[in-house]
N, C-alpha and C. Protein backbone atom coordinates (compact mmCIF):
# COMPACT_ATOMS: atom_id res chain seq x y z
N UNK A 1 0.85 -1.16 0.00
CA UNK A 1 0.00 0.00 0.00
C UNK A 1 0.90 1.23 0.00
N UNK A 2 0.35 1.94 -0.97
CA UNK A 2 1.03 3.60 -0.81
C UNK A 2 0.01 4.66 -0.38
N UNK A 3 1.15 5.57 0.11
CA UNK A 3 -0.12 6.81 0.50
C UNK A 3 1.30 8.21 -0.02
N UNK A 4 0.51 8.60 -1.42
CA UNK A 4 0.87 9.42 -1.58
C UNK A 4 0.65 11.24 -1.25
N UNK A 5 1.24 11.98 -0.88
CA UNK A 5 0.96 13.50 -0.52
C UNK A 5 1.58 14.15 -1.16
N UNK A 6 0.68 15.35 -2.03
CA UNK A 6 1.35 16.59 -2.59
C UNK A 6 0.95 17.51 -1.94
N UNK A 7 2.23 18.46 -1.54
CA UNK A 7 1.76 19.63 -0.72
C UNK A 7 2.84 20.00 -0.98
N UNK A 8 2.24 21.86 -1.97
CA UNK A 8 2.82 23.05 -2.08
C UNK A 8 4.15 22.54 -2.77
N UNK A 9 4.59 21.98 -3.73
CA UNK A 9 5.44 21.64 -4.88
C UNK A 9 6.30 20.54 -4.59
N UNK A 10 5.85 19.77 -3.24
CA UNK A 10 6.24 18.50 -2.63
C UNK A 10 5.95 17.51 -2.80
N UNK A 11 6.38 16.48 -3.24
CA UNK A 11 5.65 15.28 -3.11
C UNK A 11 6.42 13.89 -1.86
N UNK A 12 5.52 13.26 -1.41
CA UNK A 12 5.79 12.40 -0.22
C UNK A 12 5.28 11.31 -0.71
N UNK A 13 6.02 10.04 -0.59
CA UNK A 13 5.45 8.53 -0.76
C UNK A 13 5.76 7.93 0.13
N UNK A 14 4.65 7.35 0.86
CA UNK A 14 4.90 6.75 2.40
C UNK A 14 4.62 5.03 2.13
N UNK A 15 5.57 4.23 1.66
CA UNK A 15 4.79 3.10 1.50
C UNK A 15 4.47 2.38 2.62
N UNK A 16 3.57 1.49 3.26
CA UNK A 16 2.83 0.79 3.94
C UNK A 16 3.06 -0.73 3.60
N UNK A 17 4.48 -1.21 3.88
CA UNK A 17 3.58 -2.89 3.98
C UNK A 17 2.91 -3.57 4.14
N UNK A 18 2.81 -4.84 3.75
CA UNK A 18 1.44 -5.49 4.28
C UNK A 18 1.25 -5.63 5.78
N UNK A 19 2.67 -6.09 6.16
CA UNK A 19 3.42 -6.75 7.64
C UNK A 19 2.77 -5.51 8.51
N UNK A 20 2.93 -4.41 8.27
CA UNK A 20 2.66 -3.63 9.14
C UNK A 20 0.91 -3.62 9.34
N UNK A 21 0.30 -3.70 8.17
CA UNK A 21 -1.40 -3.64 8.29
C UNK A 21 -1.90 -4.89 9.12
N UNK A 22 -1.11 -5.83 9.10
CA UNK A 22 -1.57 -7.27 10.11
C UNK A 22 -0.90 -7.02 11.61
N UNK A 23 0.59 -6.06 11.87
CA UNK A 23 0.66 -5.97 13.29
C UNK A 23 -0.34 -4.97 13.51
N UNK A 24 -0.56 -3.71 12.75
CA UNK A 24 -1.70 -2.40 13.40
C UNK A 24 -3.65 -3.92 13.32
N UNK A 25 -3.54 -4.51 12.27
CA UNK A 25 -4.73 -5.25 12.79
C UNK A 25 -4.41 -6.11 14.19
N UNK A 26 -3.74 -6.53 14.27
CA UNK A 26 -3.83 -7.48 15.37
C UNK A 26 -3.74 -6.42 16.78
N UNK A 27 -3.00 -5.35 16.68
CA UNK A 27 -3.42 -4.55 18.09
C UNK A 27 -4.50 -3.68 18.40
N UNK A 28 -5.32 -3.76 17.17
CA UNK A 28 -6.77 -3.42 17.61
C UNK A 28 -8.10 -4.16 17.95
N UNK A 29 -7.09 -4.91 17.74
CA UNK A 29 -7.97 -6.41 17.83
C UNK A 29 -8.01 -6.64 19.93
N UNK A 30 -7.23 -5.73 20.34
CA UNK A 30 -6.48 -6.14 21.93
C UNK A 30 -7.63 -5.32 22.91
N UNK A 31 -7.69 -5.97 24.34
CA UNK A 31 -8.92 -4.92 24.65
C UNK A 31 -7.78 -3.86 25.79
N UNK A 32 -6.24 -4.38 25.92
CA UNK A 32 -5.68 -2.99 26.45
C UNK A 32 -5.32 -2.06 25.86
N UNK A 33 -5.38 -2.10 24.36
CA UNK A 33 -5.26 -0.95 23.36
C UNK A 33 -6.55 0.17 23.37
N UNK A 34 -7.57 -0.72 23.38
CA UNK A 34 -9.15 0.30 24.00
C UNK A 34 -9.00 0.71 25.58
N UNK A 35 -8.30 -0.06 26.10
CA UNK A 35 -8.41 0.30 27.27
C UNK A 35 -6.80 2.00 27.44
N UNK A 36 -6.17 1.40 27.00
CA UNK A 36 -5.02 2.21 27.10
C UNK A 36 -5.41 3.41 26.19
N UNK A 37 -6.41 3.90 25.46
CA UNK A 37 -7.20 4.82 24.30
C UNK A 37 -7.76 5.84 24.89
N UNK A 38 -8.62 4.67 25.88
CA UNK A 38 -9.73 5.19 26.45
C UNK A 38 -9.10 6.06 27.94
N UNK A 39 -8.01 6.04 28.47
CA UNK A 39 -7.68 6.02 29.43
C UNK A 39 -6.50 7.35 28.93
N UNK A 40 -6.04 7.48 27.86
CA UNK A 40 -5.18 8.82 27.36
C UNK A 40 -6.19 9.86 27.01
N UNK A 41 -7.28 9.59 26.47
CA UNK A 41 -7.93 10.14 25.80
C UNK A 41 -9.24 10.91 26.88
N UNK A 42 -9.28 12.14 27.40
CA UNK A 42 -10.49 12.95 29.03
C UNK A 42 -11.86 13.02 27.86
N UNK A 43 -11.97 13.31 26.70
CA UNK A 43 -13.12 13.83 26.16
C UNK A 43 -13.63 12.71 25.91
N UNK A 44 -13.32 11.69 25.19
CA UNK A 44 -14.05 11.02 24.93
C UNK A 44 -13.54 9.55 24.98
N UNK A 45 -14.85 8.79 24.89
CA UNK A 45 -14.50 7.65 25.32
C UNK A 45 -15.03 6.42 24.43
N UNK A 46 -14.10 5.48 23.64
CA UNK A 46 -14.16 4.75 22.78
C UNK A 46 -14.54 3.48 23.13
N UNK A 47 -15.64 2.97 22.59
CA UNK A 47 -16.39 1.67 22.69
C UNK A 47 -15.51 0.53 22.58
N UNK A 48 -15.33 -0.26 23.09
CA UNK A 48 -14.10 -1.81 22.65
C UNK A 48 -15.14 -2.41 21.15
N UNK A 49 -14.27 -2.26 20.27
CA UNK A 49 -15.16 -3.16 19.14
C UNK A 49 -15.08 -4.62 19.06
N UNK A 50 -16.10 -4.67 18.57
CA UNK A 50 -16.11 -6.81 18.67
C UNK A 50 -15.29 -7.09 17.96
N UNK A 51 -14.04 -7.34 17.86
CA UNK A 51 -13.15 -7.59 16.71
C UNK A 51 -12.41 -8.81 16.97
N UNK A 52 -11.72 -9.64 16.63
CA UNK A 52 -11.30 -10.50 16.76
C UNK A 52 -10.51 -10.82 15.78
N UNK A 53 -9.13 -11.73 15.86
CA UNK A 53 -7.92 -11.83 14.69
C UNK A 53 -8.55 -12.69 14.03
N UNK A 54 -9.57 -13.19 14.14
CA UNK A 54 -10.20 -14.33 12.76
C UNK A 54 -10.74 -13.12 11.84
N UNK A 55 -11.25 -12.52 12.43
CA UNK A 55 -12.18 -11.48 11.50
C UNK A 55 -11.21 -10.64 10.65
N UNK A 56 -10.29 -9.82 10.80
CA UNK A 56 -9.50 -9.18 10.34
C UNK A 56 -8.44 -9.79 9.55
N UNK A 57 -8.08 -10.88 10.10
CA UNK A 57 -6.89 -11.81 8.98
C UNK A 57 -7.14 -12.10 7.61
N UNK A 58 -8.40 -12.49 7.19
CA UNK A 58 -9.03 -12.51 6.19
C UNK A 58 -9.11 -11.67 5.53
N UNK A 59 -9.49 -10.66 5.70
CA UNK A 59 -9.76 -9.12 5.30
C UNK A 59 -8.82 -8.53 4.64
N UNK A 60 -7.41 -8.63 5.82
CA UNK A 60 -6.31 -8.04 5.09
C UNK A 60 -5.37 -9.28 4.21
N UNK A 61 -5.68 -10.18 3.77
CA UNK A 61 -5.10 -11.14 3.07
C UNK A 61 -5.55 -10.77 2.05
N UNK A 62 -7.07 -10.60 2.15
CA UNK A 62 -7.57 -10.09 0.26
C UNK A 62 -6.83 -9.10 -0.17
N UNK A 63 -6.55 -8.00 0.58
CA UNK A 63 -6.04 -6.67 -0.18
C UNK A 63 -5.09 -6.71 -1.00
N UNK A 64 -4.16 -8.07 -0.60
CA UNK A 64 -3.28 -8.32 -2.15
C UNK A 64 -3.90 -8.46 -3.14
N UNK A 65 -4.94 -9.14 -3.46
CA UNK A 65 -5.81 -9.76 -4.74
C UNK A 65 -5.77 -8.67 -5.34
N UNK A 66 -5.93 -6.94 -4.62
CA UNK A 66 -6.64 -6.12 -5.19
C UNK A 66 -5.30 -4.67 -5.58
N UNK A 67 -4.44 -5.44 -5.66
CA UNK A 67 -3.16 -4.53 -5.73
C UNK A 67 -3.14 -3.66 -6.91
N UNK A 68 -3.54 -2.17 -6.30
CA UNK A 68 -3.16 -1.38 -7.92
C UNK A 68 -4.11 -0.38 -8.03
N UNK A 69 -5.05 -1.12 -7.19
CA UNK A 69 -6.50 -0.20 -6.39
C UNK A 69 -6.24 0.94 -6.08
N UNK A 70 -7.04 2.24 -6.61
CA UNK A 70 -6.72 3.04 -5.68
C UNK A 70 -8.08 3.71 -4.89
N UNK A 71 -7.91 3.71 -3.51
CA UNK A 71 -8.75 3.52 -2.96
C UNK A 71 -9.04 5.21 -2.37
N UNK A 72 -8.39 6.31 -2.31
CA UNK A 72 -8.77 8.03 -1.96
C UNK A 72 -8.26 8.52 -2.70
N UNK A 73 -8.35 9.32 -3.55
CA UNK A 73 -7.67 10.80 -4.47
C UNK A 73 -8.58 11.33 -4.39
N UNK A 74 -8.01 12.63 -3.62
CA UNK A 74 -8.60 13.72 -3.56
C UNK A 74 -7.39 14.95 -3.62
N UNK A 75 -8.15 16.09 -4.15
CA UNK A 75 -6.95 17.23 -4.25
C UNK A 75 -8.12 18.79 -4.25
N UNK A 76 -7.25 19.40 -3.79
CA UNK A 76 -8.18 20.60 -3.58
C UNK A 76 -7.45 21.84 -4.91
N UNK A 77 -8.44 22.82 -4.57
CA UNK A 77 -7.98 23.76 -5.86
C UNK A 77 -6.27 24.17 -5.65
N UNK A 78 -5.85 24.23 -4.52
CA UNK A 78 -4.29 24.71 -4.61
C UNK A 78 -3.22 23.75 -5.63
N UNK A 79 -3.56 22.10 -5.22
CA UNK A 79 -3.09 21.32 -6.05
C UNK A 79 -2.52 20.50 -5.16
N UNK A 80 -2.92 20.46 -3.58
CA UNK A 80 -2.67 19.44 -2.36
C UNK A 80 -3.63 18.47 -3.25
N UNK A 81 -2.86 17.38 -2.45
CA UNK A 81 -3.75 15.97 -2.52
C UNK A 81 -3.41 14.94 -1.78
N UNK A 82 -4.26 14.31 -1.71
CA UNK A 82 -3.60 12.72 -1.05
C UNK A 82 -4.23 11.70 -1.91
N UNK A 83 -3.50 10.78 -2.73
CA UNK A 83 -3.63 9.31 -3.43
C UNK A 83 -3.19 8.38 -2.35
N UNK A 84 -4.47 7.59 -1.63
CA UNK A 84 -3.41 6.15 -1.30
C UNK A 84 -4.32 4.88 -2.19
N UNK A 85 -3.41 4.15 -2.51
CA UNK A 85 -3.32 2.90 -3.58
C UNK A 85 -2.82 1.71 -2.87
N UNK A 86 -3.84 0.39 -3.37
CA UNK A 86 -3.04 -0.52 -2.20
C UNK A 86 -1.84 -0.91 -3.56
């Protein structure tokens, strides 16, 4: 996955492994990550989601199938944007 940024005659390419989308899935998957969220965070307070590593493993295994995708482009009149593409 890429996440590209243009800003003001810059451009930034942040690529995203897969490896990394299965460790960030698997620690939201945790209930001391909601708990540790909920506990930094005075305004508000975040629900534990039903999530579980069966549910999410799957999920992010497809996103290879779909390599090339691009999934946000958006750009405003200055000529900022953000493209990310898996």
């Amino acid at each position: 996955m890429k996440v590209i940024i243009d800003a003001e005659k810059k451009r930034f390419t942040i690529p995203l492994p897969f490896f990394l989308l299965h460790i960030a899935g698997w620690i939201i998957c945790r209930k001391w990550f909601w708990k540790w969220l909920n506990k930094k965070s005075k305004n508000i307070t975040f629900p534990t989601p039903m999530l579980d590593k069966q549910t999410i493993q799957p999920l992010l295994s497809s996103l290879k199938e779909y390599k090339g995708i691009t999934l946000v482009d958006i750009k405003d009149k200055d000529g900022n944007g953000v493209i990310v593409r898996l």
